[in-house]
N, C-alpha and C. Protein backbone atom coordinates (compact mmCIF):
# COMPACT_ATOMS: atom_id res chain seq x y z
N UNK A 1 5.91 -10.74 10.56
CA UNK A 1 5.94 -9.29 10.52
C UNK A 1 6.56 -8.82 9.20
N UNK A 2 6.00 -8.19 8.42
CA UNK A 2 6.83 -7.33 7.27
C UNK A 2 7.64 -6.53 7.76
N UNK A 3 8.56 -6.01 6.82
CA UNK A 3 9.18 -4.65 6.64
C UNK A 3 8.82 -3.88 6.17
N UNK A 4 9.56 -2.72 6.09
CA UNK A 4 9.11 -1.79 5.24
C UNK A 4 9.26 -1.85 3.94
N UNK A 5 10.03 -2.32 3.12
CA UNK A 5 10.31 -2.80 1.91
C UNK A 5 9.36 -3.30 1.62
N UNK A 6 8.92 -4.33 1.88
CA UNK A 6 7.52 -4.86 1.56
C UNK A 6 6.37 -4.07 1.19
N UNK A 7 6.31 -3.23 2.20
CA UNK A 7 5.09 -2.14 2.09
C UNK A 7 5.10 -1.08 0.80
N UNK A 8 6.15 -0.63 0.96
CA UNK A 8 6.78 0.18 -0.38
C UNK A 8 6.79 -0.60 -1.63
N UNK A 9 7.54 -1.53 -1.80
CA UNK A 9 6.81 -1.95 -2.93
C UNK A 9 5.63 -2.78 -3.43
N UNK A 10 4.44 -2.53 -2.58
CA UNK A 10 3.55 -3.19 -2.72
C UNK A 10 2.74 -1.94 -2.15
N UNK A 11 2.77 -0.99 -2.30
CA UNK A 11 1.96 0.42 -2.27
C UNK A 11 0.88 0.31 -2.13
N UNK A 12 0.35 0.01 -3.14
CA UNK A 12 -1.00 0.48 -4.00
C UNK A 12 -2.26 -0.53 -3.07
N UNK A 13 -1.50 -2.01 -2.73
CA UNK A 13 -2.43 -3.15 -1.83
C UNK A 13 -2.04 -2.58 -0.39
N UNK A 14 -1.59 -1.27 -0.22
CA UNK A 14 -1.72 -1.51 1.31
C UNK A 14 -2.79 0.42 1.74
N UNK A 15 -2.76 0.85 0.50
CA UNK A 15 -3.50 1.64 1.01
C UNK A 15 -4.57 1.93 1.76
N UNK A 16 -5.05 0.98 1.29
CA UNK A 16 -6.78 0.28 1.88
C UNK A 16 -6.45 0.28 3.55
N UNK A 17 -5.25 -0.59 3.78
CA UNK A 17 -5.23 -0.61 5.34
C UNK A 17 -4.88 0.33 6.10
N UNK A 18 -4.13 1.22 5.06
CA UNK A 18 -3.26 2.59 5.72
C UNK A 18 -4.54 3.29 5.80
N UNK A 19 -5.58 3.24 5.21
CA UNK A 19 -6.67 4.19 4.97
C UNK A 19 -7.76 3.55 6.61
N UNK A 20 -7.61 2.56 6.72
CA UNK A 20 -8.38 1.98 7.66
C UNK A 20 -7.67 1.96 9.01
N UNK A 21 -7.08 2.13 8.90
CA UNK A 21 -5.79 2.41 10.19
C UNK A 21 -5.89 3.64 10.80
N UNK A 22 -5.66 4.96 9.68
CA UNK A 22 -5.34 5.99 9.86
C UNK A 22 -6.42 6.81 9.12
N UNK A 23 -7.64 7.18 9.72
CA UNK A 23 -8.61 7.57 8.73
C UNK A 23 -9.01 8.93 8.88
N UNK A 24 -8.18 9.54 9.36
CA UNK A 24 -8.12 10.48 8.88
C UNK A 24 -6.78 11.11 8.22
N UNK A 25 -6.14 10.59 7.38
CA UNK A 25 -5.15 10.68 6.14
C UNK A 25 -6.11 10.98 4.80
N UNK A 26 -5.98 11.43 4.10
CA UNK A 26 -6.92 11.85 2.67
C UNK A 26 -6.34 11.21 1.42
N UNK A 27 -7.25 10.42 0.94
CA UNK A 27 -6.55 9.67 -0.67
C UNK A 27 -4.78 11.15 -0.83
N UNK A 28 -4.96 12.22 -0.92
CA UNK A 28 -4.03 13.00 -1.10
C UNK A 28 -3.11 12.62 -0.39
N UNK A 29 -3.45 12.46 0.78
CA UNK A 29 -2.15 12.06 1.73
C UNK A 29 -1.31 10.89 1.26
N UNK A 30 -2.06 9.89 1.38
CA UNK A 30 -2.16 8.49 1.16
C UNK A 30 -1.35 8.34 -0.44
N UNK A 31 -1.57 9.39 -1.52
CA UNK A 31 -0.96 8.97 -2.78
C UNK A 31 0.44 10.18 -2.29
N UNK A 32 0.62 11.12 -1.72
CA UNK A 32 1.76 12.01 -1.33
C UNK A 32 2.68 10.80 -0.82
N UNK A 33 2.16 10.07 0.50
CA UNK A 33 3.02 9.17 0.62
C UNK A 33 3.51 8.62 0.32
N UNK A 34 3.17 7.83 -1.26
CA UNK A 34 3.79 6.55 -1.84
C UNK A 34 4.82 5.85 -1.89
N UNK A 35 4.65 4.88 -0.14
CA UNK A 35 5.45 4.46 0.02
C UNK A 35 6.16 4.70 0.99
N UNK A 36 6.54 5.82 0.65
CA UNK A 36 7.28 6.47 2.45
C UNK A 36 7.55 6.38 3.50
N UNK A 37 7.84 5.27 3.94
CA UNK A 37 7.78 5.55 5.58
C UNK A 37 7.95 6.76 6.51
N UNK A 38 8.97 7.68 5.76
CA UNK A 38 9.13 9.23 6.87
C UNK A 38 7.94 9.77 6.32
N UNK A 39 7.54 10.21 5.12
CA UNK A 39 6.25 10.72 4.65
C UNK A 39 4.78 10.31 5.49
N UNK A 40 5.18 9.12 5.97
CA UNK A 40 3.72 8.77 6.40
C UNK A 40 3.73 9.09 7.96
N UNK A 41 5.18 8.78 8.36
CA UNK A 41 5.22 9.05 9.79
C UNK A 41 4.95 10.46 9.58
N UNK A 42 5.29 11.83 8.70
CA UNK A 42 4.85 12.67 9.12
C UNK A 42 3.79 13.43 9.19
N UNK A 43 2.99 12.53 8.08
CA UNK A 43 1.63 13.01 7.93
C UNK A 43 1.16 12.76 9.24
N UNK A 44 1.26 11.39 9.92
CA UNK A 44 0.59 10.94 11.09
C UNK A 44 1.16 12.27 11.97
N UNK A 45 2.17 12.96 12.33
CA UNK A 45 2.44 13.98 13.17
C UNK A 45 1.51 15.11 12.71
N UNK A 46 1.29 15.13 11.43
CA UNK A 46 0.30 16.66 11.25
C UNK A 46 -1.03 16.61 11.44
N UNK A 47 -1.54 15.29 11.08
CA UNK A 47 -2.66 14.60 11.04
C UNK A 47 -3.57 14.39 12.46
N UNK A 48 -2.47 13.42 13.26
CA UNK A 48 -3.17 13.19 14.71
C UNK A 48 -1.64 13.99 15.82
N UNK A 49 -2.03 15.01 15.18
CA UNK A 49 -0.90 15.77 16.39
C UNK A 49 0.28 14.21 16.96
N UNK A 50 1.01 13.57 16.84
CA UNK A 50 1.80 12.77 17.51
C UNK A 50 3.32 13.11 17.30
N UNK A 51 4.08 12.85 18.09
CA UNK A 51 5.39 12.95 18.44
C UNK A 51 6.02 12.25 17.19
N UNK A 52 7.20 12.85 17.28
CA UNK A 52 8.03 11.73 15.86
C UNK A 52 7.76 9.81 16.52
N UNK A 53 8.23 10.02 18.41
CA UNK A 53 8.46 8.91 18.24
C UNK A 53 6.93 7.70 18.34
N UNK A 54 6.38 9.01 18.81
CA UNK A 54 4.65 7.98 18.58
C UNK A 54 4.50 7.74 17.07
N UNK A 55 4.50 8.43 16.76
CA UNK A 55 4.54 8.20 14.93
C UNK A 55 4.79 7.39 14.55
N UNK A 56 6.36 7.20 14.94
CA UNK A 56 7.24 5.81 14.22
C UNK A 56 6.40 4.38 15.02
N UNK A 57 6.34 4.52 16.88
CA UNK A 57 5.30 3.18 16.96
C UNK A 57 4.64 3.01 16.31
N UNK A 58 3.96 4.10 15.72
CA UNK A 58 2.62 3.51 15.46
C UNK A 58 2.61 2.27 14.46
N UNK A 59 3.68 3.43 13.37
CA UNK A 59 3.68 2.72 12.27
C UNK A 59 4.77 0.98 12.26
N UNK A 60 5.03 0.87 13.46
CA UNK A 60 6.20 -0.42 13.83
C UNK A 60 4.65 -1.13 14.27
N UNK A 61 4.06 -0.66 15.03
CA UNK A 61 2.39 -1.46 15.09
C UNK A 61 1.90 -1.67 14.16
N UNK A 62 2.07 -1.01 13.11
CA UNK A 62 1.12 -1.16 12.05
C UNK A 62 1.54 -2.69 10.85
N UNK A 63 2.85 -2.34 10.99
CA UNK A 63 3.73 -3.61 10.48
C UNK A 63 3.47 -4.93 11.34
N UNK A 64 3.36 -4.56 12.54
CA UNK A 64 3.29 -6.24 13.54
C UNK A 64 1.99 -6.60 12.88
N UNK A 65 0.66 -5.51 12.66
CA UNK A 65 -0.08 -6.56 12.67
C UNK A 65 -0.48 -6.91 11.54
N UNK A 66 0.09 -6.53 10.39
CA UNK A 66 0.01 -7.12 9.16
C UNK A 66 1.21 -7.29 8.78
């Protein structure tokens, strides 16, 4: 399982999955984020209507499976 550290600094190779994950996020979103973990959890709240704490699963899912 990664961390988040990982993800953050390795940005740019994980967009592709953040983009395939979460597809409806917009290259805009996706470069707003850079990196972010609260940024992304909150796009995912504006994005697919979700709760802070669905948000944060998601993105703790998103880490298990890569």
């Amino acid at each position: 399982m990664l961390n988040w550290d990982n993800v953050e600094g390795n940005w740019k190779q994980f967009t592709g999955k953040v983009k395939e994950q979460w597809g409806k996020l917009t290259d805009d979103d996706i470069a707003r984020v850079n990196g972010k973990r609260e940024q992304l959890e909150g796009m995912l709240q504006d994005r697919y209507g979700y709760g802070k704490e669905e948000a944060k699963k998601n993105v703790d899912e998103f880490l298990t499976r890569h």
